[in-house]
C-alpha atoms as a PDB file:
ATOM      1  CA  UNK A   1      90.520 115.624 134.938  1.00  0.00           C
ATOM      2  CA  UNK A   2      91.918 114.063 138.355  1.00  0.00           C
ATOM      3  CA  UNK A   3      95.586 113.447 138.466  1.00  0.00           C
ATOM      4  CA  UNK A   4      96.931 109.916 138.883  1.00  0.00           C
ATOM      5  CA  UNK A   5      98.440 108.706 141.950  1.00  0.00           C
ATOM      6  CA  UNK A   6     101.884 108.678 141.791  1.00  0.00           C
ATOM      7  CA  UNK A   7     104.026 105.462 142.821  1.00  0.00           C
ATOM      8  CA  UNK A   8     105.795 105.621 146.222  1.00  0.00           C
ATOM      9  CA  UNK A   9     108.946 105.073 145.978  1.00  0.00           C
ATOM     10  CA  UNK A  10     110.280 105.269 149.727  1.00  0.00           C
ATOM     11  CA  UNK A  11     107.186 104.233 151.523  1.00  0.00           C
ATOM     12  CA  UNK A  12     109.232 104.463 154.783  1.00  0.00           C
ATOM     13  CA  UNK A  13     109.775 107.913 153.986  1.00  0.00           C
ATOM     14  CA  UNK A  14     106.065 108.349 153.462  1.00  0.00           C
ATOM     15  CA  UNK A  15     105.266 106.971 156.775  1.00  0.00           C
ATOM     16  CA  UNK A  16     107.343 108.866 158.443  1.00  0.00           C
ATOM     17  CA  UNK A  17     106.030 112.474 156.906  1.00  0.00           C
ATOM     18  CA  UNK A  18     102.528 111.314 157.803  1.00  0.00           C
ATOM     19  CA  UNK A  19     103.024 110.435 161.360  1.00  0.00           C
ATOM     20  CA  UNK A  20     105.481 114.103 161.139  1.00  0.00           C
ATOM     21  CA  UNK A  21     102.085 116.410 159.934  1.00  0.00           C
ATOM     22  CA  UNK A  22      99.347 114.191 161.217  1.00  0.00           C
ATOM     23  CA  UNK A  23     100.930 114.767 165.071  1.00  0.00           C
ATOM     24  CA  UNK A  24      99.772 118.533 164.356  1.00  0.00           C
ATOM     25  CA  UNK A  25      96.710 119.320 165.879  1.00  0.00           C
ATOM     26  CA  UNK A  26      93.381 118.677 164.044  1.00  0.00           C
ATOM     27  CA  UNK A  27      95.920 118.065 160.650  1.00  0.00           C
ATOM     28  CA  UNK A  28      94.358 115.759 157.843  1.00  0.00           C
ATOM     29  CA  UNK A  29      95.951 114.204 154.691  1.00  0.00           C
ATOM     30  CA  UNK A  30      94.476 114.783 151.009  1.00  0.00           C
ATOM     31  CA  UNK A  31      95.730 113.749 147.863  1.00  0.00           C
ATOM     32  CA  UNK A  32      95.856 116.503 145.431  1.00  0.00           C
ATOM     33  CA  UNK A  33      97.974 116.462 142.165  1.00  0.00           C
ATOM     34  CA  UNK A  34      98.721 112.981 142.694  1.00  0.00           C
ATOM     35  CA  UNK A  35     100.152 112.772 145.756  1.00  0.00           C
ATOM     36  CA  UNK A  36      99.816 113.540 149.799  1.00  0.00           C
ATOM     37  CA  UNK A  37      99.139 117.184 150.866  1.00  0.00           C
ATOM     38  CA  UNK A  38      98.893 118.122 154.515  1.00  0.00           C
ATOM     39  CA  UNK A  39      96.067 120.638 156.004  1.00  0.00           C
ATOM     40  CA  UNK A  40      94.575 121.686 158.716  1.00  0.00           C
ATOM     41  CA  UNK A  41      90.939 123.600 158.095  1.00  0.00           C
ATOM     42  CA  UNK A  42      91.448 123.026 154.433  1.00  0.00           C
ATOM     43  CA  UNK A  43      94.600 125.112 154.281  1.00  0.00           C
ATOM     44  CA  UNK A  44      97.762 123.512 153.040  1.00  0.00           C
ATOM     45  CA  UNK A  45     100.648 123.718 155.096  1.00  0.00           C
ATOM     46  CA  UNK A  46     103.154 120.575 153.548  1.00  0.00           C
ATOM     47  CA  UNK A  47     103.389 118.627 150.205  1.00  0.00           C
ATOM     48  CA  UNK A  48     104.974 115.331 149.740  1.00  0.00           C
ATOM     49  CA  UNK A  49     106.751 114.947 146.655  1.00  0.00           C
ATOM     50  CA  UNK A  50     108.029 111.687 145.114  1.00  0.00           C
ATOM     51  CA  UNK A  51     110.103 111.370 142.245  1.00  0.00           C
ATOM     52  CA  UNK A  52     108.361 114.778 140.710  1.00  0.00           C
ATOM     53  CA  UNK A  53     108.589 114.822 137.040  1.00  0.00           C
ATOM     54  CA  UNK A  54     111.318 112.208 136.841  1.00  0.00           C
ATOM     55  CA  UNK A  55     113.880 113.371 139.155  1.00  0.00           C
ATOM     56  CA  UNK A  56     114.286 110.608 141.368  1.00  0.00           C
ATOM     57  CA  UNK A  57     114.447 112.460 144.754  1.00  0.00           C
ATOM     58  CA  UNK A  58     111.500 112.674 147.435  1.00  0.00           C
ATOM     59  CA  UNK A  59     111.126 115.832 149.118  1.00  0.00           C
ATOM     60  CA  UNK A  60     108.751 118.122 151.409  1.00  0.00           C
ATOM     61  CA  UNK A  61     107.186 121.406 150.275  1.00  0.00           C
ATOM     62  CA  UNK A  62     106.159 123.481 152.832  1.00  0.00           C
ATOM     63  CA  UNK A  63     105.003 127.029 153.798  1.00  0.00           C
ATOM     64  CA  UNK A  64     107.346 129.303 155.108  1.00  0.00           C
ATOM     65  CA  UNK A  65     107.135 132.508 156.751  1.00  0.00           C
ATOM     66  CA  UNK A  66     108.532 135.387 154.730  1.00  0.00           C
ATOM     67  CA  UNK A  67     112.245 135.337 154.200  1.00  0.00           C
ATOM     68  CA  UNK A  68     112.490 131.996 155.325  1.00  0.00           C
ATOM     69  CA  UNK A  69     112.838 130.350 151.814  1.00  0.00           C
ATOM     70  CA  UNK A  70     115.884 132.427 150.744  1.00  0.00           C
ATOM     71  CA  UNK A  71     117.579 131.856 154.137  1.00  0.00           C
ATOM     72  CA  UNK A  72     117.287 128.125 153.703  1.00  0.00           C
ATOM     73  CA  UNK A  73     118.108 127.767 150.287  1.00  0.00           C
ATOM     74  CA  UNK A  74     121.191 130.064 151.049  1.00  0.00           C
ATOM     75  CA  UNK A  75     122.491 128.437 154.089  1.00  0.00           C
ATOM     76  CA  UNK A  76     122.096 124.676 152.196  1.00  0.00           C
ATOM     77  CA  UNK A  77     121.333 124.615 148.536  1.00  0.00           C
ATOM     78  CA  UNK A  78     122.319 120.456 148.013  1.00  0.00           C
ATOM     79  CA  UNK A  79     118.925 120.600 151.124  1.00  0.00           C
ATOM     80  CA  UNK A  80     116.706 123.251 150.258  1.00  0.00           C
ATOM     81  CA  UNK A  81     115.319 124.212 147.021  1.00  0.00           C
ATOM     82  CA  UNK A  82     112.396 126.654 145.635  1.00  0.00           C
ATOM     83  CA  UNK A  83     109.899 124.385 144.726  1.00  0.00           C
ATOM     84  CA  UNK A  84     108.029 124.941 141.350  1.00  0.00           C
ATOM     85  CA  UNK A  85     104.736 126.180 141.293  1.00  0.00           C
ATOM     86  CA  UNK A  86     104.790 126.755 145.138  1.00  0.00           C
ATOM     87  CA  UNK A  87     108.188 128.788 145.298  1.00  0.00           C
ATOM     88  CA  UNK A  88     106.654 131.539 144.359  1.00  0.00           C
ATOM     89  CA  UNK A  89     104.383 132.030 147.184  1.00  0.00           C
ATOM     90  CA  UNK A  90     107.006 131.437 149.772  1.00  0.00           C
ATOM     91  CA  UNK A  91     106.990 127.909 150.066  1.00  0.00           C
ATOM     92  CA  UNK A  92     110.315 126.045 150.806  1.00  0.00           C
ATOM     93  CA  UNK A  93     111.363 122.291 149.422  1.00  0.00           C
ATOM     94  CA  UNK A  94     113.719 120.105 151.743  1.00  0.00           C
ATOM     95  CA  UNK A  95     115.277 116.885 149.968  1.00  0.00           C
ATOM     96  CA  UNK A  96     114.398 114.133 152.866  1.00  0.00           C
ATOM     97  CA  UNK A  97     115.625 111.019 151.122  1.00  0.00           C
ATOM     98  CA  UNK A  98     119.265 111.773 151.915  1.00  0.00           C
ATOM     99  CA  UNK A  99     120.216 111.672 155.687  1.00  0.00           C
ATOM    100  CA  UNK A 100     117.079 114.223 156.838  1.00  0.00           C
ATOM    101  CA  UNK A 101     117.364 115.898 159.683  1.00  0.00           C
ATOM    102  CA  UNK A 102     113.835 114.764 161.153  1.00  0.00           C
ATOM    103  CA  UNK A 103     114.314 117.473 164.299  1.00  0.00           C
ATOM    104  CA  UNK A 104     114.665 120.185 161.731  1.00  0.00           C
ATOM    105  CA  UNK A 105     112.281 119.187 159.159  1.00  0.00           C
ATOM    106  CA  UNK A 106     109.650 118.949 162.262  1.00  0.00           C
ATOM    107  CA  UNK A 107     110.420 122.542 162.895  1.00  0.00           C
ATOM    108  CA  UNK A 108     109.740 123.315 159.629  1.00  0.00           C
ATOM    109  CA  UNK A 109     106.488 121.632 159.660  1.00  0.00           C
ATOM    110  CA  UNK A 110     105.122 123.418 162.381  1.00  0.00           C
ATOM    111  CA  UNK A 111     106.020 126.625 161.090  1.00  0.00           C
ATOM    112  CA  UNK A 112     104.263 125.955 158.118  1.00  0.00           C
ATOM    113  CA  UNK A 113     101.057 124.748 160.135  1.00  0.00           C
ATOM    114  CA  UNK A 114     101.079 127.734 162.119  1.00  0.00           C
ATOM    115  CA  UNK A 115     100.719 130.171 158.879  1.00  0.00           C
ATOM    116  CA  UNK A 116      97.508 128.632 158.588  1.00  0.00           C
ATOM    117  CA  UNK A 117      96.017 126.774 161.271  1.00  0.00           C
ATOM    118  CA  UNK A 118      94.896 129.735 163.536  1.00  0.00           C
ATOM    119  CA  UNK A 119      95.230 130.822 167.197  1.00  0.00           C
ATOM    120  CA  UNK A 120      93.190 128.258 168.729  1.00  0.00           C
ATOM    121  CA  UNK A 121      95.549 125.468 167.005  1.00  0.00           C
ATOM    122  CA  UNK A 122      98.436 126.967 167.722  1.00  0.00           C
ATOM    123  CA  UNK A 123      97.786 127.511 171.405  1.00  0.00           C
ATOM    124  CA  UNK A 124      96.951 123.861 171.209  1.00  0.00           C
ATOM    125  CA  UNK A 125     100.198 122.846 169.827  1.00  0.00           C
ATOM    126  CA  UNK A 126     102.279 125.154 172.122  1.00  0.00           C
ATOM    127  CA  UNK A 127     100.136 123.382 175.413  1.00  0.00           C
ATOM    128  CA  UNK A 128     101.451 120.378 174.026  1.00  0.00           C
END
């Protein structure tokens, strides 16, 4: 059975994480589980999450290299968090409803895309 879209409750901050992961080369937007995913050849690389089970905050999960996730969470724990269901496998969240820094998050984004996307991609996004 399909999940139900969930309700956006920032669309700015929805617009502003699709114009973020749809920049990346050849990157395309599904919904899955309810809400916006971000791939590029089929392979997830960001999640949008909005209000996820009742928490009221709206957040990014996205694929990190290894090590990365502990760092973050470290360094900032009020900013980064291990998502469920996706922590596991080395994914990072980021809060983004509370002052982001866009420059950062960005730079988390492509690191994420580049775990999947492939040489070709990523040459493409470094000739950029």
């Amino acid at each position: 059975m399909p999940h139900a879209s969930r309700v956006v409750t920032k669309p700015r901050l929805l617009e502003k994480a699709r114009k973020l992961c749809l920049a990346l080369p050849k990157a395309t937007e599904k919904e899955a589980w309810g809400g916006p995913t971000f791939r590029v050849r089929n392979k997830m690389f960001a999640m949008y999450i909005d209000n996820h089970h009742g928490n009221g905050r709206v957040s990014f999960w996205i694929k990190a290299p290894d090590g990365a996730k502990e760092t973050l969470v470290e360094s900032d724990p009020e900013r980064f968090f291990v998502p469920p269901y996706m922590g596991p496998s080395g994914w990072v969240g980021v809060h983004i409803d509370k002052r982001p820094d866009w420059g950062e998050i960005t730079d988390l984004l492509e690191e994420g895309y580049r775990l999947v996307a492939g040489v070709r991609l990523c040459k493409e996004l470094d000739a950029r």
